[in-house]
N, C-alpha and C. Protein backbone atom coordinates (compact mmCIF):
# COMPACT_ATOMS: atom_id res chain seq x y z
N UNK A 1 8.86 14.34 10.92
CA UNK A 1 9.88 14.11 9.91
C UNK A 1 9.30 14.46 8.55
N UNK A 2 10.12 15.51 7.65
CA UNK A 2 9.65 15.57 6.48
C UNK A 2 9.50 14.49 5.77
N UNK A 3 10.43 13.97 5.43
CA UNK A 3 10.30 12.66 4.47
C UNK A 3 9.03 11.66 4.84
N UNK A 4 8.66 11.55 6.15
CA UNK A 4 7.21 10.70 6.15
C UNK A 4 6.21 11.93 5.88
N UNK A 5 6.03 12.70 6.06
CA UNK A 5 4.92 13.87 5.68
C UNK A 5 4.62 13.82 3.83
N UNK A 6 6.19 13.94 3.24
CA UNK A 6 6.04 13.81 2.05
C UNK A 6 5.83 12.25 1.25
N UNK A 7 6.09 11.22 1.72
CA UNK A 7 5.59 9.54 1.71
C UNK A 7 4.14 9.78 2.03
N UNK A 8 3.46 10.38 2.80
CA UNK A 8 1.98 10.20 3.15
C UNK A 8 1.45 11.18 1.97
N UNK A 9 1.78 12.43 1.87
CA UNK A 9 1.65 12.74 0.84
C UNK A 9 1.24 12.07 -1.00
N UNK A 10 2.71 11.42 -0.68
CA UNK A 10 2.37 11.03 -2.52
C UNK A 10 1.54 9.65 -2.19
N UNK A 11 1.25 9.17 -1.00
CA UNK A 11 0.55 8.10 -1.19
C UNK A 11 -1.15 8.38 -1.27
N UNK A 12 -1.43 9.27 -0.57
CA UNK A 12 -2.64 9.69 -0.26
C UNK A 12 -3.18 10.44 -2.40
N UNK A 13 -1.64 10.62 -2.86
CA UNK A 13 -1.99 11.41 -4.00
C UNK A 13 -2.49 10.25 -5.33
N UNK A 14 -1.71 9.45 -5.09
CA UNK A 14 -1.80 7.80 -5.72
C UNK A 14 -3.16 7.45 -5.37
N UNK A 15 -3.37 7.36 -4.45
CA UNK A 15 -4.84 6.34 -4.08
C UNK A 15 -6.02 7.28 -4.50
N UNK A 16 -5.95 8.92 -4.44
CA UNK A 16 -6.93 9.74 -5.09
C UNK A 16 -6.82 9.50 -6.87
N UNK A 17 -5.85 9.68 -7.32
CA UNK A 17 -5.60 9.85 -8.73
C UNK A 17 -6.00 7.96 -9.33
N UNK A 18 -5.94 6.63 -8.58
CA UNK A 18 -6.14 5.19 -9.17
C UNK A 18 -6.75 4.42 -8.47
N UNK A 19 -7.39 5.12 -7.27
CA UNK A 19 -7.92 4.15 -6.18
C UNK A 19 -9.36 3.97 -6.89
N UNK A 20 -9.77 5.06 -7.28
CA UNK A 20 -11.27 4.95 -7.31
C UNK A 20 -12.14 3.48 -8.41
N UNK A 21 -11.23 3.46 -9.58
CA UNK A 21 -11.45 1.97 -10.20
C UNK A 21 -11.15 0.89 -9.35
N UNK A 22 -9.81 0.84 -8.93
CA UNK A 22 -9.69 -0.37 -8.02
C UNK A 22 -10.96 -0.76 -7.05
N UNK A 23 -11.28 0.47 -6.14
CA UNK A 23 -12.76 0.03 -5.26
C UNK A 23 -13.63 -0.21 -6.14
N UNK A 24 -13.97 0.09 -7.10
CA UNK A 24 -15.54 -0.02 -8.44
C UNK A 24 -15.24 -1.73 -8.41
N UNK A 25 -14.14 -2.12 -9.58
CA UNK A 25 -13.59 -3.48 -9.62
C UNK A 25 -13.41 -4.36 -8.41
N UNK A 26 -13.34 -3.91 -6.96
CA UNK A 26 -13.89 -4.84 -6.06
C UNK A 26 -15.54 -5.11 -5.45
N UNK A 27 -15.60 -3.96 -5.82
CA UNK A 27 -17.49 -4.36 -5.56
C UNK A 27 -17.60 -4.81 -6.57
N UNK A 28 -17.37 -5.39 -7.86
CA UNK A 28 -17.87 -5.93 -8.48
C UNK A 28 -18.00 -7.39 -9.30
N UNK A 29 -16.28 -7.60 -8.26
CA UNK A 29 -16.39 -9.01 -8.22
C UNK A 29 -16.46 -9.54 -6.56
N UNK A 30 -17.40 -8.93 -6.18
CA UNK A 30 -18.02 -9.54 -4.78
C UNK A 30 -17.09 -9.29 -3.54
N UNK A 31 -16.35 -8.62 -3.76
CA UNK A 31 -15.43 -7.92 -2.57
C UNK A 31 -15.19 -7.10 -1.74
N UNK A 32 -16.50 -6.46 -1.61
CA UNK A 32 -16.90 -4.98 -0.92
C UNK A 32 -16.05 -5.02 0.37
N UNK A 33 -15.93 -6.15 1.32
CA UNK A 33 -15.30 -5.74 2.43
C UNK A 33 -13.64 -5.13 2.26
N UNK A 34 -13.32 -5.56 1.25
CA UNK A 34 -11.25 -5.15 0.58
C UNK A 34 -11.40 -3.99 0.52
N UNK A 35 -13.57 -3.66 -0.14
CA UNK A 35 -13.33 -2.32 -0.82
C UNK A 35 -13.05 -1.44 0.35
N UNK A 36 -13.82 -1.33 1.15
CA UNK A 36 -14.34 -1.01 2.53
C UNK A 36 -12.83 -0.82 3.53
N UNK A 37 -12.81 -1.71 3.35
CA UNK A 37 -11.34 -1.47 4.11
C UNK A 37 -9.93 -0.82 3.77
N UNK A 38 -9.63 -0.91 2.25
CA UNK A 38 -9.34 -0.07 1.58
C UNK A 38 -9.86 1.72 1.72
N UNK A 39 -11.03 1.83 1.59
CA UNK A 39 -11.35 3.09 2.16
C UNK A 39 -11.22 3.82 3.21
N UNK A 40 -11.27 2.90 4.01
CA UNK A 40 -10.54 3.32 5.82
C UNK A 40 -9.31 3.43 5.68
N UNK A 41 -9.15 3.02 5.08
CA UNK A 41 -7.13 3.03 5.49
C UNK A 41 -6.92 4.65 4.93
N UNK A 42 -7.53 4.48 3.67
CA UNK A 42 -7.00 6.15 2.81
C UNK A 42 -8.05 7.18 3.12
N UNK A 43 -8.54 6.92 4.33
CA UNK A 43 -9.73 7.89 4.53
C UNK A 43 -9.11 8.83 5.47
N UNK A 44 -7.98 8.83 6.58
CA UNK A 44 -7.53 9.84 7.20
C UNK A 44 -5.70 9.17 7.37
N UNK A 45 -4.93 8.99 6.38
CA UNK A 45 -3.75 8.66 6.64
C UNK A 45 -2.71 9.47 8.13
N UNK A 46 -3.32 10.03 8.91
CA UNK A 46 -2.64 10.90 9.80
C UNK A 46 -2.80 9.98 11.20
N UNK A 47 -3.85 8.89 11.16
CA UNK A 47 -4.13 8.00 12.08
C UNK A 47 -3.28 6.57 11.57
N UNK A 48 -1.79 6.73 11.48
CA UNK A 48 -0.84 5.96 10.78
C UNK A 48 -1.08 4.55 11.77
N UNK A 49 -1.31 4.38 13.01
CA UNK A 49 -0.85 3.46 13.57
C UNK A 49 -1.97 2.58 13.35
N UNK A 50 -3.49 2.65 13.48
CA UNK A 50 -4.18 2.07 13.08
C UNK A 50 -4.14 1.90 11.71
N UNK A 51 -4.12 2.43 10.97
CA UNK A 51 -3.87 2.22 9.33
C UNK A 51 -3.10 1.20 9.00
N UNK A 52 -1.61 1.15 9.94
CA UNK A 52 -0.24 0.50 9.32
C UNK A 52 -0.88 -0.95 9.70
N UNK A 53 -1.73 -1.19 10.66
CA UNK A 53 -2.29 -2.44 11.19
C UNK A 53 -3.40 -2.66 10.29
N UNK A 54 -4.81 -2.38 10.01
CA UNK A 54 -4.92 -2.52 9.04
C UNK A 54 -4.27 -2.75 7.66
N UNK A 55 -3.68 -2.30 7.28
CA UNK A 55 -3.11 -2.32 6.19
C UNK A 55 -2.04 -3.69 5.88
N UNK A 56 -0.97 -3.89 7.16
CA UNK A 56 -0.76 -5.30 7.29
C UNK A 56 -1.54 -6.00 7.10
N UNK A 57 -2.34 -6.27 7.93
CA UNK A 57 -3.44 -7.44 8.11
C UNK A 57 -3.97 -7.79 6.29
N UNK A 58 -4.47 -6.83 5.62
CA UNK A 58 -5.34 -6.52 4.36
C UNK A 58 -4.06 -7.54 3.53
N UNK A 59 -2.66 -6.77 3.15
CA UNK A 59 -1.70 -7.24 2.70
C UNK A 59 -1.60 -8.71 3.16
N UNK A 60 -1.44 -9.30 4.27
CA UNK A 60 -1.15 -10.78 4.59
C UNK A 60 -1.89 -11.53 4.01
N UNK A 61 -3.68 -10.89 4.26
CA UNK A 61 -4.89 -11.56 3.88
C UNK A 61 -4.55 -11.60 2.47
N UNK A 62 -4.29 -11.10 1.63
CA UNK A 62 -4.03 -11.18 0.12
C UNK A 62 -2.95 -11.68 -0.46
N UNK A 63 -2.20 -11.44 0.15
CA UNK A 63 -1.03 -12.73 -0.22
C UNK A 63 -0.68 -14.02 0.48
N UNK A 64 -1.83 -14.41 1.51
CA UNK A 64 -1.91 -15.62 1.52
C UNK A 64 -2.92 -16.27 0.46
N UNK A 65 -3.91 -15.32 0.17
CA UNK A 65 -5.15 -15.74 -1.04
C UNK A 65 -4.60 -15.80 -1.80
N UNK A 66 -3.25 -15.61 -2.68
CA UNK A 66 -2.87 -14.96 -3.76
C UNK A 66 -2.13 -16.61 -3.77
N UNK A 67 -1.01 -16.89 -2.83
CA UNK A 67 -0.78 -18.33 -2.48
C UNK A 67 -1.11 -19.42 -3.05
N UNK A 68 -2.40 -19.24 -1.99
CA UNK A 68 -3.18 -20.56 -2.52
C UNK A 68 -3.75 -21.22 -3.66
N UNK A 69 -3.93 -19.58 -4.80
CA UNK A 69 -5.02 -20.00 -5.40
C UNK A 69 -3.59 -19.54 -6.48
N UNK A 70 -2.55 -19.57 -6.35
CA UNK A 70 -1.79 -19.71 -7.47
C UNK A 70 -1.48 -18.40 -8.24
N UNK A 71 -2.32 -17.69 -7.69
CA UNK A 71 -1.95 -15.82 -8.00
C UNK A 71 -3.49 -15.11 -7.98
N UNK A 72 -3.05 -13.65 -8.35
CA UNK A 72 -4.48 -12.93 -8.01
C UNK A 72 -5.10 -13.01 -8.62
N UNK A 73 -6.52 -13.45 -8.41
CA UNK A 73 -7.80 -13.85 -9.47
C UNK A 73 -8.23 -12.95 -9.96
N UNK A 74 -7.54 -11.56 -9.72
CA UNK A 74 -8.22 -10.45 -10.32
C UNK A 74 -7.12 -9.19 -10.00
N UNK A 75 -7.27 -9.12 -11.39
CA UNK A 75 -6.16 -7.24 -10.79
C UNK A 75 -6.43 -6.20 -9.85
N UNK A 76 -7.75 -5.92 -9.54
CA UNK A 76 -7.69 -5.33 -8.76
C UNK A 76 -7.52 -5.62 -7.24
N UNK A 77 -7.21 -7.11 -7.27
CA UNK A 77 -6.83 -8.06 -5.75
C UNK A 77 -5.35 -7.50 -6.00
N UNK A 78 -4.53 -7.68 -6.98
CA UNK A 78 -3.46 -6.81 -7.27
C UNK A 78 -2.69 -5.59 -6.76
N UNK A 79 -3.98 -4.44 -7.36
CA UNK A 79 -4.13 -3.19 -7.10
C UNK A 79 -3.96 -2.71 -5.43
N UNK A 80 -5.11 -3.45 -4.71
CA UNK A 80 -5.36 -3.45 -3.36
C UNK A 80 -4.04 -4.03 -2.59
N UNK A 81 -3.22 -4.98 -3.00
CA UNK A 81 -2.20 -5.38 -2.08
C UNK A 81 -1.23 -4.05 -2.44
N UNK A 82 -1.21 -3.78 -3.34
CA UNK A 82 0.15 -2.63 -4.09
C UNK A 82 -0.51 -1.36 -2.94
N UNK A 83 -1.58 -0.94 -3.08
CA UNK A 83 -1.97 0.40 -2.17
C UNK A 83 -1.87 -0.14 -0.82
N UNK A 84 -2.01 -0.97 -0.17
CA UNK A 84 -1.88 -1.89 0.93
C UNK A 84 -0.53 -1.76 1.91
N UNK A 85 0.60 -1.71 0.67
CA UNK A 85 1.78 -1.67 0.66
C UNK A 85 1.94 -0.58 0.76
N UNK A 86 1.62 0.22 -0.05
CA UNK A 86 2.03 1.60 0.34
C UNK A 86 2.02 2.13 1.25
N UNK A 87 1.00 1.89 1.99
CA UNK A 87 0.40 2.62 4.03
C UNK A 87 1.33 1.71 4.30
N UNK A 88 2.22 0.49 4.53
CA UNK A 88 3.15 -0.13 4.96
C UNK A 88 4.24 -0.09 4.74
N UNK A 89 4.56 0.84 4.11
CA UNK A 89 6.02 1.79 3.71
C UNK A 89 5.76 2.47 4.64
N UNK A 90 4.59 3.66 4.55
CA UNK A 90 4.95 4.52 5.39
C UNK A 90 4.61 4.00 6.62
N UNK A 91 3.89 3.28 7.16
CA UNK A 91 4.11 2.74 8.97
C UNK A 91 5.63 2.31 8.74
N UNK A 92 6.11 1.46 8.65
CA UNK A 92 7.40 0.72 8.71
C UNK A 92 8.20 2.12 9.13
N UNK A 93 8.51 3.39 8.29
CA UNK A 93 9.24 4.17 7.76
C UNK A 93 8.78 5.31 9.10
N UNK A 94 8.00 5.13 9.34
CA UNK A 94 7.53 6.15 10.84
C UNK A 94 7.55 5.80 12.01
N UNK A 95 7.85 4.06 12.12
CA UNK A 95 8.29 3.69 13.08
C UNK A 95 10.09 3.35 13.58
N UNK A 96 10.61 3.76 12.38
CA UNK A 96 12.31 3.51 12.54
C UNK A 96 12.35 2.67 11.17
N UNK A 97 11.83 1.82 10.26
CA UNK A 97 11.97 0.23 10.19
C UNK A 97 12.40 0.94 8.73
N UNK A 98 13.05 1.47 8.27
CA UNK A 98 13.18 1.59 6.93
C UNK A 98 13.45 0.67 5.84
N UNK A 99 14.02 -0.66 6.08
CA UNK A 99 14.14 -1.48 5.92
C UNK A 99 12.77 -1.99 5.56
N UNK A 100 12.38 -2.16 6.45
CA UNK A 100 10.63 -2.75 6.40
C UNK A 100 9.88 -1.51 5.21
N UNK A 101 10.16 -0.99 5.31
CA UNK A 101 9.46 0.44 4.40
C UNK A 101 9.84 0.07 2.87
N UNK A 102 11.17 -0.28 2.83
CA UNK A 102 11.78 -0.50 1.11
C UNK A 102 11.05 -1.09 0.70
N UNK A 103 11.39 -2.87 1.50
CA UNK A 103 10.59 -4.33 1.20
C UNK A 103 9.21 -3.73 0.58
N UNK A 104 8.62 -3.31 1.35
CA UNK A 104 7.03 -2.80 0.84
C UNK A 104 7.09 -1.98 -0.14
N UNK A 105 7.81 -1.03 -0.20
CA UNK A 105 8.06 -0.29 -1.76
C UNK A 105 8.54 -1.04 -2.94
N UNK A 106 9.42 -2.16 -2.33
CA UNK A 106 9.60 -2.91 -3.70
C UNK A 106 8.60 -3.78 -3.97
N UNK A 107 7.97 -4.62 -3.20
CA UNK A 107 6.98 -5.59 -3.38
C UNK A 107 6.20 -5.14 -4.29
N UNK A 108 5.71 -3.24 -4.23
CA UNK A 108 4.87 -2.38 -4.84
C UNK A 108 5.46 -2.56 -6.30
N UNK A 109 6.76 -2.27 -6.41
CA UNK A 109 7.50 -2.04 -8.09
C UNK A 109 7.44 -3.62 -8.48
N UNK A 110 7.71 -5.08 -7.60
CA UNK A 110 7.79 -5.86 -8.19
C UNK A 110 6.19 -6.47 -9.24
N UNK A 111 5.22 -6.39 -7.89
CA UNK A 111 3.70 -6.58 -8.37
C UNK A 111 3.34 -5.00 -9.69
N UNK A 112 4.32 -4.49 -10.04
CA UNK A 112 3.40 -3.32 -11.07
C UNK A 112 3.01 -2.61 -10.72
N UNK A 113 2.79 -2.04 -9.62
CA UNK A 113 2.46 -0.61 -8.97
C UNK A 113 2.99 0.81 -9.12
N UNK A 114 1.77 1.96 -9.70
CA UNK A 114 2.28 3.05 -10.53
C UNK A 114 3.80 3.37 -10.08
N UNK A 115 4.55 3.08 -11.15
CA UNK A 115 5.94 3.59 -10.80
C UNK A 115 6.60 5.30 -10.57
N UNK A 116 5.71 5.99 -11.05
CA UNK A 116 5.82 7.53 -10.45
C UNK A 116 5.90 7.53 -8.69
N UNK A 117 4.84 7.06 -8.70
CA UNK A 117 4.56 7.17 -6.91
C UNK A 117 5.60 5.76 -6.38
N UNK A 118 5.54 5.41 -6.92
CA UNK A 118 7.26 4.22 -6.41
C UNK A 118 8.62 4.99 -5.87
N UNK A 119 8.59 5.24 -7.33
CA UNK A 119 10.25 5.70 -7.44
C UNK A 119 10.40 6.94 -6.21
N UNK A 120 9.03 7.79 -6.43
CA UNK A 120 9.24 8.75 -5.39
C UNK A 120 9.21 8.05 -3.95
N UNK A 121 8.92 7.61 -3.65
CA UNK A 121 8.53 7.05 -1.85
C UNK A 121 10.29 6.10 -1.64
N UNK A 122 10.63 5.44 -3.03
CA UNK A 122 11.80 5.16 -3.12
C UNK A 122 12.74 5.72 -2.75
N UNK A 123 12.90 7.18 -3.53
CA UNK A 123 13.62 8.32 -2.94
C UNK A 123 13.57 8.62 -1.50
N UNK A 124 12.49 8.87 -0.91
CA UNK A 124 12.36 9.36 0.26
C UNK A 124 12.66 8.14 1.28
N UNK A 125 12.46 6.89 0.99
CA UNK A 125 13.08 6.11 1.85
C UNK A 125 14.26 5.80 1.95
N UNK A 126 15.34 5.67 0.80
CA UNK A 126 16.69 5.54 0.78
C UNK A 126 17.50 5.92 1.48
N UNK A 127 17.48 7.22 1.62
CA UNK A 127 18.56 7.89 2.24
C UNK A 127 18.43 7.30 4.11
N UNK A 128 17.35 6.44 4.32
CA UNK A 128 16.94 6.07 5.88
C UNK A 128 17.74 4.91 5.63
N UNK A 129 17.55 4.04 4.30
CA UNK A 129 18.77 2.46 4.71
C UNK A 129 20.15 2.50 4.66
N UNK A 130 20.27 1.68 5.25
CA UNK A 130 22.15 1.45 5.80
C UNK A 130 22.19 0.02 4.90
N UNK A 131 22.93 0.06 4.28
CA UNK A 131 23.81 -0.72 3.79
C UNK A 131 24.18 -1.92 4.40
């Protein structure tokens, strides 16, 4: 399907063009494994199904931390759920779930996540929801 080719696309283009501070800012407040795992996920996006699982998992783990402690102790705990989200647009969106794909695109626009690469993945998911 074009529209997920072009979603993997602008996501893979996002995480090259803002990822690289976000990983610096987690090794450096003691978080190397987010960083780490973060890197796997955007290291071959074409292996979607392991990614979209990862990438859940990463997302849950951070917004249950985010929960507890009353919000993110750090922007780039932020950053990481927003790119997190993004590989969970596109799993959701490659498995049928478009629905599931928005939610994660908006969660992205609600938390502040570059709105260029939003609005676009926005586009490309829309025309999949039903009303």
């Amino acid at each position: 399907m074009a529209d997920i080719e072009a979603l993997c696309a602008a996501v893979k283009q996002c995480f090259e063009a803002h990822g690289s501070p976000t990983l610096s800012d987690m090794r450096s407040i003691g978080r190397e494994i987010v960083a780490l795992e973060l890197e796997n996920i955007f290291e071959d996006l074409t292996e979607s199904d392991n990614k979209f699982k990862t990438s859940t998992k990463l997302s849950d783990t951070l917004w249950e931390e985010m929960k507890s402690t009353g919000g993110f102790q750090h922007t780039a705990l932020r950053e990481a759920y927003v790119f997190s989200q993004m590989v969970v647009a596109l799993g959701c969106l490659s498995r049928g779930d478009s629905q599931g794909s928005m939610r994660a695109v908006d969660l992205g626009f609600i938390l502040g996540g570059p709105t260029d690469t939003l609005q676009t993945m926005a586009k490309l998911v829309a025309p999949h929801c039903q009303l």
